[in-house]
C-alpha atoms as a PDB file:
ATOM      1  CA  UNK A   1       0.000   0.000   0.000  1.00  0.00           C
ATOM      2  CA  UNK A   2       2.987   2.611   0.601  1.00  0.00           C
ATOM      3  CA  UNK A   3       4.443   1.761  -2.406  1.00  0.00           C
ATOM      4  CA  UNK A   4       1.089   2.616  -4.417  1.00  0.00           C
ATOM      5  CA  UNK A   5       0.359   5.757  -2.125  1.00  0.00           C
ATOM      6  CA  UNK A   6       3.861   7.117  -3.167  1.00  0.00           C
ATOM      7  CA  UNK A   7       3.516   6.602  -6.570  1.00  0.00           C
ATOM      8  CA  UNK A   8       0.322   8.551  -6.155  1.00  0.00           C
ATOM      9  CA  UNK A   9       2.257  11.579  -5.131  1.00  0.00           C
ATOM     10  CA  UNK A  10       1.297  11.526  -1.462  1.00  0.00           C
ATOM     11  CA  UNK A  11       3.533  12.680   0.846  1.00  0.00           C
ATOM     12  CA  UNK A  12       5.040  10.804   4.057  1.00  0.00           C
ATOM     13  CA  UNK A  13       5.471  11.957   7.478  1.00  0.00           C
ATOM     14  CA  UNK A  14       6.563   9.786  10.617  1.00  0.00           C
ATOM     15  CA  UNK A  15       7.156  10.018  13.774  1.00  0.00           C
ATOM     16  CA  UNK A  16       8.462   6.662  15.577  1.00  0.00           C
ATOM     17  CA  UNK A  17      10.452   7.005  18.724  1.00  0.00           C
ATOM     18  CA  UNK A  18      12.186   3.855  18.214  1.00  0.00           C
ATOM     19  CA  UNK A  19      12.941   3.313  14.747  1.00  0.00           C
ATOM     20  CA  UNK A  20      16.799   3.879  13.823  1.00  0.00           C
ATOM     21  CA  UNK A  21      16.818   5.034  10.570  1.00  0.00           C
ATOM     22  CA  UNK A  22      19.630   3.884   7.883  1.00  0.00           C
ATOM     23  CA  UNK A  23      20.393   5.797   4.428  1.00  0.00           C
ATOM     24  CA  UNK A  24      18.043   3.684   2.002  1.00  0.00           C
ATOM     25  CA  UNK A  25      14.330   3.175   1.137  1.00  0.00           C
ATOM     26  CA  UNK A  26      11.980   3.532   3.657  1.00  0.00           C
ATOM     27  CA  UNK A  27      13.836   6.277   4.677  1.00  0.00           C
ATOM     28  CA  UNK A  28      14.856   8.445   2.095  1.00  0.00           C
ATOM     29  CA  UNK A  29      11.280   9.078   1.112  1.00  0.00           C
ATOM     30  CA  UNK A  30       9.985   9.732   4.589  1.00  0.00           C
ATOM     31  CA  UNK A  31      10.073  12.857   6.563  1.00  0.00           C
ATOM     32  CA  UNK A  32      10.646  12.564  10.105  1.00  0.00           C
ATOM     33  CA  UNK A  33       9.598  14.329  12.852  1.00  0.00           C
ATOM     34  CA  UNK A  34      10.542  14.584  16.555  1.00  0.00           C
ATOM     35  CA  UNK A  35       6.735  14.820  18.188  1.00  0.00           C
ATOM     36  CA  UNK A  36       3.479  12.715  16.783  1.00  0.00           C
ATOM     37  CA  UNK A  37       1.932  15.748  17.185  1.00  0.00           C
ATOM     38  CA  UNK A  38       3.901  17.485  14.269  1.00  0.00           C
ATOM     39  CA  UNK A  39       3.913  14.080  11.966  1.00  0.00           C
ATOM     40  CA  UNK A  40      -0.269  14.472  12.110  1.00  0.00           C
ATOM     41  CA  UNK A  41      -0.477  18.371  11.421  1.00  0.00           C
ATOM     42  CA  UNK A  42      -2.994  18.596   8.190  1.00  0.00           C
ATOM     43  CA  UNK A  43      -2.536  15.011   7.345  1.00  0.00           C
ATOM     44  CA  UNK A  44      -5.121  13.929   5.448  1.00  0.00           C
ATOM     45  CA  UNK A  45      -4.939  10.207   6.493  1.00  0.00           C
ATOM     46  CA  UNK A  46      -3.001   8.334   9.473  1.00  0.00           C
ATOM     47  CA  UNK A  47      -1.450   4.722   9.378  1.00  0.00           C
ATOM     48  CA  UNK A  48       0.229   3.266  12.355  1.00  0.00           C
ATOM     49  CA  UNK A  49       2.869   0.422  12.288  1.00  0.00           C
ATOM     50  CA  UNK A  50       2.014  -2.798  14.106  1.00  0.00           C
ATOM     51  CA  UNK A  51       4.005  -1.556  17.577  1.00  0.00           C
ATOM     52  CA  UNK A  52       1.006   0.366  18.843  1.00  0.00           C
ATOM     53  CA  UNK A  53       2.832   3.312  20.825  1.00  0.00           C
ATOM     54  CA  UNK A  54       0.317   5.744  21.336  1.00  0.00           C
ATOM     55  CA  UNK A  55      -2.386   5.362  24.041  1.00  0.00           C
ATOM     56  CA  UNK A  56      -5.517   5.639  22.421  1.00  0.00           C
ATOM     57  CA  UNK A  57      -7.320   7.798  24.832  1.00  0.00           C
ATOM     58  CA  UNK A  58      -5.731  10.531  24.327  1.00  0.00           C
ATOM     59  CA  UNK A  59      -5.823  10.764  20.615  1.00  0.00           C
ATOM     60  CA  UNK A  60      -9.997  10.379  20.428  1.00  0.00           C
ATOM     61  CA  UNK A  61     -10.029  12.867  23.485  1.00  0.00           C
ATOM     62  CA  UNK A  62      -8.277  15.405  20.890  1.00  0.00           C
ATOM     63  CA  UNK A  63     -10.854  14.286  17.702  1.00  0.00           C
ATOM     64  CA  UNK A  64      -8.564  11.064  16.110  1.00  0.00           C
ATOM     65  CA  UNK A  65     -10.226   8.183  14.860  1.00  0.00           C
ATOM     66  CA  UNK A  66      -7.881   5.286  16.144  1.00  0.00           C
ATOM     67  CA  UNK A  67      -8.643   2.099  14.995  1.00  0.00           C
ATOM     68  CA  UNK A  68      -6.866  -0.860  16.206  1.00  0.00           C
ATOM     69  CA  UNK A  69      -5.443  -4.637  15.118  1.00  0.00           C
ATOM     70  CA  UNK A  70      -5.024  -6.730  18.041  1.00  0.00           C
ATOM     71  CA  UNK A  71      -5.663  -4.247  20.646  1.00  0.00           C
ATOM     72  CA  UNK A  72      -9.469  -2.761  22.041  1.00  0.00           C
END
């Protein structure tokens, strides 16, 4: 799905805490950023890896969607 989203000239943003980016694809096409808050200014849609950092609360308190695999 990234792959076809790219090629559809969307734009990526991330924000992952953990991830230790090397030189090389995903990276080089992704724009990092230090706070989740900045990644998800005037994004248009959200996707979240498997890892499930965020607490969920928060983000509907503040107007997300979140939708979940494997977690309520």
């Amino acid at each position: 799905m990234r792959s076809r989203l790219l090629a559809e000239g969307t734009h990526e943003r991330s924000w992952d805490p953990l991830a230790r980016p090397a030189a090389g694809e995903p990276w080089d096409s992704t724009t990092r950023y230090p706070t989740p808050q900045q990644a998800l200014a005037d994004a248009d849609a959200v996707m979240f890896d498997g890892r499930s950092p965020l607490d969920p609360a928060p983000l509907r308190e503040i107007g997300f969607r979140y939708t979940s695999i494997g977690r309520p």
